[in-house]
Protein backbone atom coordinates (compact mmCIF):
# COMPACT_ATOMS: atom_id res chain seq x y z
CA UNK A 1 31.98 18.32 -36.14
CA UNK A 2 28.29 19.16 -35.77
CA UNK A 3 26.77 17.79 -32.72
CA UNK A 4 23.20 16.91 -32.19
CA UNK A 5 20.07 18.06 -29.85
CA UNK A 6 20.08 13.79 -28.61
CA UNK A 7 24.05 13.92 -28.07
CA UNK A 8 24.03 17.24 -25.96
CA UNK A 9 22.21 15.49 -23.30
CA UNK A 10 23.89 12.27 -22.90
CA UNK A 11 26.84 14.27 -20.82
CA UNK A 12 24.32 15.82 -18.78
CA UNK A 13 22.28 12.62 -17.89
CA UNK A 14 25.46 10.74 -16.77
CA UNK A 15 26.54 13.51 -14.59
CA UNK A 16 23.57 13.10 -12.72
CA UNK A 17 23.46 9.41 -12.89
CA UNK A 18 26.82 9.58 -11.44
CA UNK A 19 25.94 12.35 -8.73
CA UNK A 20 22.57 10.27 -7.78
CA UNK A 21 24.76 7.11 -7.20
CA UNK A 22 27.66 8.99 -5.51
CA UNK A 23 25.55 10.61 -2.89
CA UNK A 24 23.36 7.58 -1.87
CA UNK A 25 20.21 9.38 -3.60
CA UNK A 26 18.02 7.57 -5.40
CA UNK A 27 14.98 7.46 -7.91
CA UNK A 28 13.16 4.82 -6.25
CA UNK A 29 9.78 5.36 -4.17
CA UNK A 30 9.59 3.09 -0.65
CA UNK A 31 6.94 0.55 -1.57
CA UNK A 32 7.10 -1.06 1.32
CA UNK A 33 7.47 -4.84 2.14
CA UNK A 34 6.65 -7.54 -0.91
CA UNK A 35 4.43 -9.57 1.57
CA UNK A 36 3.00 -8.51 4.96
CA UNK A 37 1.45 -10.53 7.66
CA UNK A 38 -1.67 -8.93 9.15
CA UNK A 39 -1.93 -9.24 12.87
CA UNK A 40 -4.38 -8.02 15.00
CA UNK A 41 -3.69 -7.02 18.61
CA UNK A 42 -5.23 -10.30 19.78
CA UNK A 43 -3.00 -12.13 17.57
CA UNK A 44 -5.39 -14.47 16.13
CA UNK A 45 -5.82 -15.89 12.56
CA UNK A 46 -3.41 -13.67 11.17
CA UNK A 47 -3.77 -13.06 7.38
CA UNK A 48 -1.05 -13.14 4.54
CA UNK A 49 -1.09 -10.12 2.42
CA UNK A 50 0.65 -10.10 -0.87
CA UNK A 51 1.74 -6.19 -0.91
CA UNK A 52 3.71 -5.80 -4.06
CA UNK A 53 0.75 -7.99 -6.09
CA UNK A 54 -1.84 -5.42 -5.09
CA UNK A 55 0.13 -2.73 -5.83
CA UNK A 56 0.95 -3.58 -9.45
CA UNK A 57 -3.32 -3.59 -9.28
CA UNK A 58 -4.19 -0.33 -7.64
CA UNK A 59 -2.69 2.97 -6.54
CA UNK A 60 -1.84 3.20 -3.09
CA UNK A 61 -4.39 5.73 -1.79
CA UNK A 62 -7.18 3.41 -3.07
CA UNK A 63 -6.30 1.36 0.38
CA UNK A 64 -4.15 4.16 2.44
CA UNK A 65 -5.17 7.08 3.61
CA UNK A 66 -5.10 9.80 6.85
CA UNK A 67 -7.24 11.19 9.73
CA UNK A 68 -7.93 14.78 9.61
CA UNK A 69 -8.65 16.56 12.50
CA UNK A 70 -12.29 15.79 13.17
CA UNK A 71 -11.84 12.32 12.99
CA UNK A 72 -12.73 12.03 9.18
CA UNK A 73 -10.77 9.66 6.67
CA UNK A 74 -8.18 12.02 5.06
CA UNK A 75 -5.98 11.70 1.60
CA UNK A 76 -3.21 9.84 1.29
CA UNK A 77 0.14 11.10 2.32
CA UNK A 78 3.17 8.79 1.20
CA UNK A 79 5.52 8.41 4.23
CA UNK A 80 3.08 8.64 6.42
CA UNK A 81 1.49 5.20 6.81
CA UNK A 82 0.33 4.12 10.39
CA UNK A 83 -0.87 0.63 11.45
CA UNK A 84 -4.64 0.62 10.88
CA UNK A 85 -4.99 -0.24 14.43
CA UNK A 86 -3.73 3.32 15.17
CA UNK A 87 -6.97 4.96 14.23
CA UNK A 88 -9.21 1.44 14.15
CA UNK A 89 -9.42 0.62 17.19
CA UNK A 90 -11.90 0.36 20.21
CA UNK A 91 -12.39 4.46 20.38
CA UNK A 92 -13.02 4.53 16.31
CA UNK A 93 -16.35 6.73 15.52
CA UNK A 94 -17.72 4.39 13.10
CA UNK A 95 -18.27 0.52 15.34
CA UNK A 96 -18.31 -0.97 11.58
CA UNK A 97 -14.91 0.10 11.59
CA UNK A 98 -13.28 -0.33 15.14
CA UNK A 99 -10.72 -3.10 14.37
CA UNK A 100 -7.85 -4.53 12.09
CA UNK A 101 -10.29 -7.35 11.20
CA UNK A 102 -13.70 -5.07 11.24
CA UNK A 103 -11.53 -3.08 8.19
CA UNK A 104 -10.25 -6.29 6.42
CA UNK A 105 -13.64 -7.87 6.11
CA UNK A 106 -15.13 -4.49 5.16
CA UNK A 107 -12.57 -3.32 2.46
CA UNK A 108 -10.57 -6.25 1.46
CA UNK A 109 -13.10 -9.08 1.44
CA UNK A 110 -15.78 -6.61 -0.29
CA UNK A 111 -12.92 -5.98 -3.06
CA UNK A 112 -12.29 -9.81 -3.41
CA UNK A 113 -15.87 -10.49 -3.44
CA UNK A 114 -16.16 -7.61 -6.68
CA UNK A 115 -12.63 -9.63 -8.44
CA UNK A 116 -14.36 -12.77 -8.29
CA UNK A 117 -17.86 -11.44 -10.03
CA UNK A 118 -15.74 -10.32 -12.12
CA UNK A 119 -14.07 -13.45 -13.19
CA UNK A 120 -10.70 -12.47 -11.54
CA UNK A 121 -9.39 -14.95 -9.39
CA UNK A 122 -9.51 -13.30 -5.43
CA UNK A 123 -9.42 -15.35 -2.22
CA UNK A 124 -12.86 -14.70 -0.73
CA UNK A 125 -12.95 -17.56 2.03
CA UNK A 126 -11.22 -17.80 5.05
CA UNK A 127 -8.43 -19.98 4.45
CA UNK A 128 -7.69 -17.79 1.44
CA UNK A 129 -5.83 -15.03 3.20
CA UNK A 130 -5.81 -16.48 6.82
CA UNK A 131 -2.72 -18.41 7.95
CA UNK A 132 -3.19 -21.98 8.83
């Protein structure tokens, strides 16, 4: 019985199948929570953000990124996400920048302004992301 090149790896790939499921591993990436609720330290007019919808949209490091040393915005490095507040905050370098709600207007109303020019539906006015 002749076997062939597709059949000689079907033994293979359930032996690791079976090892990845034995040992807990797994394939999947972390992509975080499907909806998150953005709340600044204040904790007022907190804003719904649908997490997995924007990520079926962009790549992650298109809204995530790092600090480097000097203070300057940094790639993105998957595990290591930080509250915006963390680095936006009151001591930030750039005063455009120096809250949760100073970034939101700046990078996620800008984007939804862009959507919507280009006929693609994106909440531009308050009520649209802002819990009632």
């Amino acid at each position: 019985m002749q076997i062939t090149n597709q059949k000689r790896y079907v033994i293979p790939v359930f032996i690791l199948f079976f090892f990845l499921m034995a040992t807990g591993l797994s394939l999947a990436v972390n992509n975080g929570p499907e909806e998150i609720i953005l709340q600044t330290s204040t904790g007022t007019k907190p804003a719904r953000f649908p997490h997995k919808k924007h990520q079926a949209m962009f790549k992650c490091e298109e809204c995530h990124h790092t600090m480097t040393a000097d203070g300057k915005k940094g790639p993105y490095v998957p595990g290591q996400e930080k509250k915006c507040e963390s680095c936006h905050n009151k001591d930030f370098k750039n005063p455009e920048l120096t809250s949760l709600k100073a970034v939101g207007h700046a990078r996620c109303k800008e984007c939804h302004k862009k959507m919507e020019a280009q006929g693609k539906p994106a909440p531009t006015k308050c009520l649209g992301c802002h819990i009632k």
